[in-house]
C-alpha atoms as a PDB file:
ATOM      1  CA  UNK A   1       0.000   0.000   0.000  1.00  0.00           C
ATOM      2  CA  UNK A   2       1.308   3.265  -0.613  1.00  0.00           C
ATOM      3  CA  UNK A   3       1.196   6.129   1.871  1.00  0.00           C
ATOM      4  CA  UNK A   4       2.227   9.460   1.997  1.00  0.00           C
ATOM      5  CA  UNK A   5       2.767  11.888   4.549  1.00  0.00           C
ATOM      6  CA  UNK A   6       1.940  15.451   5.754  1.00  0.00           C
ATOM      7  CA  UNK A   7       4.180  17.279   8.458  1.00  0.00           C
ATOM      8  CA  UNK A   8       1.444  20.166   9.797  1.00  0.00           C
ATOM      9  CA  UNK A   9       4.057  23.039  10.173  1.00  0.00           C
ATOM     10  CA  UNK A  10       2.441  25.942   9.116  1.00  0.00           C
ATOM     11  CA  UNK A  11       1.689  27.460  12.735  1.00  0.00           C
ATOM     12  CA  UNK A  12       2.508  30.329  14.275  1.00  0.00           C
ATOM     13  CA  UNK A  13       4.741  29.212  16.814  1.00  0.00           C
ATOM     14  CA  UNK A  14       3.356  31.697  19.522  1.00  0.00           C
ATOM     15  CA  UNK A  15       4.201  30.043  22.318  1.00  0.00           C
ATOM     16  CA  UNK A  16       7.287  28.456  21.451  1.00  0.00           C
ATOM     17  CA  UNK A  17       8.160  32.435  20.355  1.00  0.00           C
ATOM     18  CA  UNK A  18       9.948  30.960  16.919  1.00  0.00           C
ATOM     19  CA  UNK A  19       9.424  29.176  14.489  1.00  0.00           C
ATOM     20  CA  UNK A  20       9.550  25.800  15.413  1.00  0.00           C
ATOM     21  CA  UNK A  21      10.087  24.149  12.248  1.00  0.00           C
ATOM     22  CA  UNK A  22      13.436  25.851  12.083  1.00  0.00           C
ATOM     23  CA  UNK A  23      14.334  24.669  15.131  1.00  0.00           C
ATOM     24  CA  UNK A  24      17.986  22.777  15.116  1.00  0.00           C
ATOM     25  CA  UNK A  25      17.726  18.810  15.922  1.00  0.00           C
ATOM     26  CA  UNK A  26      19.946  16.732  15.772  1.00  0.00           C
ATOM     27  CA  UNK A  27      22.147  18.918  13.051  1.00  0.00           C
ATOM     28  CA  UNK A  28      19.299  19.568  10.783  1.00  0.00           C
ATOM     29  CA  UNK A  29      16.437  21.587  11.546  1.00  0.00           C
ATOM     30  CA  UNK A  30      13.319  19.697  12.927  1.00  0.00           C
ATOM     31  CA  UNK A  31      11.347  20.384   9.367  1.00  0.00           C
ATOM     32  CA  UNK A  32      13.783  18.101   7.697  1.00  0.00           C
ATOM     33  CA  UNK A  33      14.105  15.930  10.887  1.00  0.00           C
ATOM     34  CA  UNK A  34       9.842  15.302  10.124  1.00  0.00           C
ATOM     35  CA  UNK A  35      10.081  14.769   6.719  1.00  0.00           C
ATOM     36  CA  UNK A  36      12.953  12.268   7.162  1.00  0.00           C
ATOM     37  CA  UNK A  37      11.226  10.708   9.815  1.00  0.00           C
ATOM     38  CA  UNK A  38       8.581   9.829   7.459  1.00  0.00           C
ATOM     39  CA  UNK A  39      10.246   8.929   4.381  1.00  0.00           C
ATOM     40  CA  UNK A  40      12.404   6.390   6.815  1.00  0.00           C
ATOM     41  CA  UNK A  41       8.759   4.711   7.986  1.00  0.00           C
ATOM     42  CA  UNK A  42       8.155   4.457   4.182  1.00  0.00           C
ATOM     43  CA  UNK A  43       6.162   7.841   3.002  1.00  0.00           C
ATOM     44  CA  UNK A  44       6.317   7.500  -0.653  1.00  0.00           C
ATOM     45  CA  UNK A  45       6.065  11.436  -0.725  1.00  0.00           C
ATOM     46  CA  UNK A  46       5.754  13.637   1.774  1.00  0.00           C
ATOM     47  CA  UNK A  47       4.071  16.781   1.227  1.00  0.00           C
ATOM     48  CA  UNK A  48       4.709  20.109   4.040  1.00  0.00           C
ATOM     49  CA  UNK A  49       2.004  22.793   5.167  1.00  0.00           C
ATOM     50  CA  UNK A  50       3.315  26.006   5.369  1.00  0.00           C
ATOM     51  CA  UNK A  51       4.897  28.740   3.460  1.00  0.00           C
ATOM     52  CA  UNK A  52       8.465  26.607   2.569  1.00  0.00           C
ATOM     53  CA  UNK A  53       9.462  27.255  -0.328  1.00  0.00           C
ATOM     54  CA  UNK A  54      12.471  25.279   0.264  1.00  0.00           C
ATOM     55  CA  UNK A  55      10.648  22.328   1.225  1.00  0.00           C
ATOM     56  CA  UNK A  56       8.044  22.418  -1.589  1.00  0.00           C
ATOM     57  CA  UNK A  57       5.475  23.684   1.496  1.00  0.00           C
ATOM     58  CA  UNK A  58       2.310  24.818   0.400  1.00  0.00           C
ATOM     59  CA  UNK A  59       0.852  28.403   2.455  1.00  0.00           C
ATOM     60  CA  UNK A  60      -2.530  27.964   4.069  1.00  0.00           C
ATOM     61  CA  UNK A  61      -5.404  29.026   1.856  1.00  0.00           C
ATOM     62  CA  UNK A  62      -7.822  29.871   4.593  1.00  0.00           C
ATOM     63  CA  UNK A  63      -5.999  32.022   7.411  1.00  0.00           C
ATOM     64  CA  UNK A  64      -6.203  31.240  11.419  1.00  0.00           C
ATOM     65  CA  UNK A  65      -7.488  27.781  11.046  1.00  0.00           C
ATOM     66  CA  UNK A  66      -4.682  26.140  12.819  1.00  0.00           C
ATOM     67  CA  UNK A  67      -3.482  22.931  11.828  1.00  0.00           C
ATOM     68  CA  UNK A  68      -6.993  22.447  10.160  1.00  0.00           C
ATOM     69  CA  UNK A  69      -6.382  25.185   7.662  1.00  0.00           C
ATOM     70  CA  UNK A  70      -2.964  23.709   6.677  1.00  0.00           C
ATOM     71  CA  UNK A  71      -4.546  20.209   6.524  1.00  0.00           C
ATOM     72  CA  UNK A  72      -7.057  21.430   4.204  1.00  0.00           C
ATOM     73  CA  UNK A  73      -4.422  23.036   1.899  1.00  0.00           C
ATOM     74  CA  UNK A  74      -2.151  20.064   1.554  1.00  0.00           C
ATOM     75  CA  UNK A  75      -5.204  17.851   0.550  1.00  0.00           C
ATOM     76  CA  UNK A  76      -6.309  20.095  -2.233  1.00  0.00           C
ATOM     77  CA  UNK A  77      -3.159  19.399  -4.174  1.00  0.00           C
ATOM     78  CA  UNK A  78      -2.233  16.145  -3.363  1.00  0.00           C
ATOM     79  CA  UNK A  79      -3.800  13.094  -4.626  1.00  0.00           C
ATOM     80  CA  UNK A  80      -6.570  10.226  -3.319  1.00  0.00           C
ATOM     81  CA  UNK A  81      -4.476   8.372  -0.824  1.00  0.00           C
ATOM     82  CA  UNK A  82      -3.911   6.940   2.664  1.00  0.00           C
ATOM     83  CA  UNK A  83      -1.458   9.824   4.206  1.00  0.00           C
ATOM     84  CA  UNK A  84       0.660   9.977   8.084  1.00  0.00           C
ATOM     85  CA  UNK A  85      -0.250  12.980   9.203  1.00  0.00           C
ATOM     86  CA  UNK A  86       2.471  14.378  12.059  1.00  0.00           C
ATOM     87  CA  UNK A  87       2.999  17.933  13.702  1.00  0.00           C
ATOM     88  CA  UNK A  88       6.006  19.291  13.060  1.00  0.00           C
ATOM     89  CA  UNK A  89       6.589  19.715  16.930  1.00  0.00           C
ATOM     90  CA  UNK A  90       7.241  15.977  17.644  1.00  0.00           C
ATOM     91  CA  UNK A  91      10.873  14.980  17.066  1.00  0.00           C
ATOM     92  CA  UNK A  92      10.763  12.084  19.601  1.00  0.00           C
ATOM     93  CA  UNK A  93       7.703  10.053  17.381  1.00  0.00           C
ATOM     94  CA  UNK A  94       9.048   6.581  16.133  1.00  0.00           C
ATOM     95  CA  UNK A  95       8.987   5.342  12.687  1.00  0.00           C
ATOM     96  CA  UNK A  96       7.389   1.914  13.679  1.00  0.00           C
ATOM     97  CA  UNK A  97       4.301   4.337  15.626  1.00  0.00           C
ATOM     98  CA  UNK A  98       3.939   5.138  11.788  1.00  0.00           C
ATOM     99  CA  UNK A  99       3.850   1.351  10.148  1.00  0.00           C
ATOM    100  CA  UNK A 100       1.742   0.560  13.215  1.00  0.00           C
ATOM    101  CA  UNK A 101      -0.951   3.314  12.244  1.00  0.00           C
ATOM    102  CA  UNK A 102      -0.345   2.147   8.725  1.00  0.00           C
ATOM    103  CA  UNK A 103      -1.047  -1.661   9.933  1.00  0.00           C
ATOM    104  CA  UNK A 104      -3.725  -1.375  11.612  1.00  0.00           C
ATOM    105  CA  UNK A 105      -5.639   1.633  10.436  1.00  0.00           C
ATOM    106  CA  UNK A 106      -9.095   1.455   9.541  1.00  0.00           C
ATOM    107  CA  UNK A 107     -11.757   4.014   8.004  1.00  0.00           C
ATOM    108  CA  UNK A 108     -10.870   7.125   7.128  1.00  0.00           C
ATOM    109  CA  UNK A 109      -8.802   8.580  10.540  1.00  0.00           C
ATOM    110  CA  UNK A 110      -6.707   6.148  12.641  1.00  0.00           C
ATOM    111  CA  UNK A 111      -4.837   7.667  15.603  1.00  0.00           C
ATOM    112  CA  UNK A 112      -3.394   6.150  19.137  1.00  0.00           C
ATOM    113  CA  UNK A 113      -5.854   6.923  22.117  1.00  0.00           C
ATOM    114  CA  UNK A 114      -5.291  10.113  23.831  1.00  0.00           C
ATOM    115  CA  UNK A 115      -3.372  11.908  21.108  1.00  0.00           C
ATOM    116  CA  UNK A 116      -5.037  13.475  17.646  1.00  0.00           C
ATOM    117  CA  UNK A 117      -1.003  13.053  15.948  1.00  0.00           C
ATOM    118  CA  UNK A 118       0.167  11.103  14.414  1.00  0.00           C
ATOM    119  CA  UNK A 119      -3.021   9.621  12.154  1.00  0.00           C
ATOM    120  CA  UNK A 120      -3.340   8.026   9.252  1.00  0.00           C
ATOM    121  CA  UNK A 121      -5.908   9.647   6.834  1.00  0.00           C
ATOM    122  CA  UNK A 122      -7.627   8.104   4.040  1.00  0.00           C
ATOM    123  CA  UNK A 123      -7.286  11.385   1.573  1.00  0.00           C
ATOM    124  CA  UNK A 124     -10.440  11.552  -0.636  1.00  0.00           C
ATOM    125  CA  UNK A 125     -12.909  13.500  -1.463  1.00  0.00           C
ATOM    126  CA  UNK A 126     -15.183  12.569   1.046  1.00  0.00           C
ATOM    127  CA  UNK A 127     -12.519  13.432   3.861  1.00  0.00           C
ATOM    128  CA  UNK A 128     -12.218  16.919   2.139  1.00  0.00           C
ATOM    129  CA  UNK A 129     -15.963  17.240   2.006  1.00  0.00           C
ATOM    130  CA  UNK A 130     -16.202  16.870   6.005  1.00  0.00           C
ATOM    131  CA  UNK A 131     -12.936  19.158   6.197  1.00  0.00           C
ATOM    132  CA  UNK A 132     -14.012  21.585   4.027  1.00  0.00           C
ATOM    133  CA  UNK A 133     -17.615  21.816   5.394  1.00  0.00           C
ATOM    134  CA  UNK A 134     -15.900  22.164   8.829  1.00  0.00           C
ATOM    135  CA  UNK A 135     -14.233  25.063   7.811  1.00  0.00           C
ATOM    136  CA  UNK A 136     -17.035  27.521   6.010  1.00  0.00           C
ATOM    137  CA  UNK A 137     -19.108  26.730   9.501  1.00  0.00           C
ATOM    138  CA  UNK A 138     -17.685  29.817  11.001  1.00  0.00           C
ATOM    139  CA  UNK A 139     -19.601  28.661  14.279  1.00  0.00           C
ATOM    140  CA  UNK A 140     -19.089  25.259  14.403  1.00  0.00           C
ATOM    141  CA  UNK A 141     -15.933  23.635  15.872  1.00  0.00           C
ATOM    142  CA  UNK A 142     -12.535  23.885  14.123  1.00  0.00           C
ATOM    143  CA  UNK A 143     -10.167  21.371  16.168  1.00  0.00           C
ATOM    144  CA  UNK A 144      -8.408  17.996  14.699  1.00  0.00           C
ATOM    145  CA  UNK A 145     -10.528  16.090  17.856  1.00  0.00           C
ATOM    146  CA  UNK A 146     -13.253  17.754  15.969  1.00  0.00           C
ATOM    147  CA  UNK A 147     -12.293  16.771  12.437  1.00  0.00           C
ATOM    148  CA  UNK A 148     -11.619  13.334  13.451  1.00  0.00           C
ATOM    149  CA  UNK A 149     -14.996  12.800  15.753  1.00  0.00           C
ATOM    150  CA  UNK A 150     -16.959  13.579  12.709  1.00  0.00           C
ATOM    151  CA  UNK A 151     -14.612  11.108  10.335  1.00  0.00           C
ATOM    152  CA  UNK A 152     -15.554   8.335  13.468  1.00  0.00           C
ATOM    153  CA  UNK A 153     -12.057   7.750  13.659  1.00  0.00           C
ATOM    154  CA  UNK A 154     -10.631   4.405  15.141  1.00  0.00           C
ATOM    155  CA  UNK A 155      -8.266   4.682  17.739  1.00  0.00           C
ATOM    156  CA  UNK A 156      -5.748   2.011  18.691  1.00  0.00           C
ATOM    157  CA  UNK A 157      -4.203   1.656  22.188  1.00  0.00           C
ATOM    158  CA  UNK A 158      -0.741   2.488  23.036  1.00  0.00           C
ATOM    159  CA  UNK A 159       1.812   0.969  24.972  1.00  0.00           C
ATOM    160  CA  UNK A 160       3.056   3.096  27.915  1.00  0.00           C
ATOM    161  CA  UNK A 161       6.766   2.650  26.731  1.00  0.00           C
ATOM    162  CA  UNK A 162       5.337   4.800  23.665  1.00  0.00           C
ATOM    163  CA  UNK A 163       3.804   7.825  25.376  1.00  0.00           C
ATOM    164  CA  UNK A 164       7.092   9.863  25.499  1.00  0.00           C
ATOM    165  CA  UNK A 165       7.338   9.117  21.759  1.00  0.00           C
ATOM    166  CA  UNK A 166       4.904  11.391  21.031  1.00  0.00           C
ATOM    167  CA  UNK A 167       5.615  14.222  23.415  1.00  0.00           C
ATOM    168  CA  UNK A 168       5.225  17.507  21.185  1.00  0.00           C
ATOM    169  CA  UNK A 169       7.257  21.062  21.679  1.00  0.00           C
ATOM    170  CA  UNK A 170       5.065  23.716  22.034  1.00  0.00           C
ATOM    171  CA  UNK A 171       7.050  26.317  24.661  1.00  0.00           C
ATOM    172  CA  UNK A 172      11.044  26.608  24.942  1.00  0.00           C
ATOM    173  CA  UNK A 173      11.022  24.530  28.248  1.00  0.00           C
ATOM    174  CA  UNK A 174       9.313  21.797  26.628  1.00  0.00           C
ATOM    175  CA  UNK A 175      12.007  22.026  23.761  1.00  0.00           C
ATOM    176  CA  UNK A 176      14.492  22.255  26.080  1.00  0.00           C
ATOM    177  CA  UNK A 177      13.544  19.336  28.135  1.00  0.00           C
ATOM    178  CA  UNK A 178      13.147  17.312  24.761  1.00  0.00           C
ATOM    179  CA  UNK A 179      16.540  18.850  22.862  1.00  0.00           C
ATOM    180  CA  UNK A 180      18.482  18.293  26.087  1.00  0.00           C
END
């Protein structure tokens, strides 16, 4: 089966007070870290949200949407397929997390219980339908829990070893207790 994958990093890094894609990990900066991270649990292209050039990233199209608006971007250009779908904040996420999602996925969202990244999303029209519809309701809710309620995700368990896998970086102590 072939997957691709989507690294969300197209925030505005407010409370990490830069941007945290350019952060340095591991002598590369944690953009490249994500996509690598990826192609090494088999993404067969990996596709960026966010306004990098470098990177091939593709700028939201609907402002202050959050990772939903950069979600909704990427699947406009990118074709019908199952997809990993991983914040750019999460250096510590394992490859085999990935193959497991891709293993045992079902439906159209997958994710492990307690945490709305990674997933694996079954890119098709439908999906963009309920994204897309999501975002024009200007009332309604615009979260990923959200978003993956109404695509009645399934949600596998994880192991306790895995938890600090997918610790994310969202303030400089957080980075720092992650970088250090």
């Amino acid at each position: 089966m072939s997957i691709n994958g989507i690294v969300l990093a197209g925030g505005l890094s407010s409370r990490m007070g830069r941007d945290k894609a350019l952060l340095p990990w591991q002598g590369r900066t944690l953009l490249e870290h994500m996509r690598g991270l990826l192609m090494q649990a088999g993404a067969e292209r990996v596709w960026v949200s966010g306004d990098y050039p470098t990177f091939g990233g593709i700028p939201d199209q609907v402002a202050r949407c959050g990772p939903l608006g950069g979600l909704h971007s990427v699947m406009q250009q990118m074709p019908d397929s199952p997809a990993w779908v991983v914040a750019v904040d999460t250096p510590l996420l394992a490859p085999r997390l990935l193959q497991r999602l891709a293993a045992e996925g079902r439906g159209a969202c997958t994710i492990f219980d307690g945490h709305p990244f990674p997933m694996l999303l079954n890119v098709d029209n439908a999906t963009r339908s309920v994204l897309a519809a999501m975002l024009d309701d200007a009332e309604g809710p615009r979260s990923v829990q959200a978003f993956q309620r109404r695509l009645q995700m399934h949600v596998l368990a994880l192991e306790s070893v895995d938890e600090a896998c997918l610790v994310n970086c969202n303030t400089p102590e957080q980075w720092e207790d992650v970088a250090s």
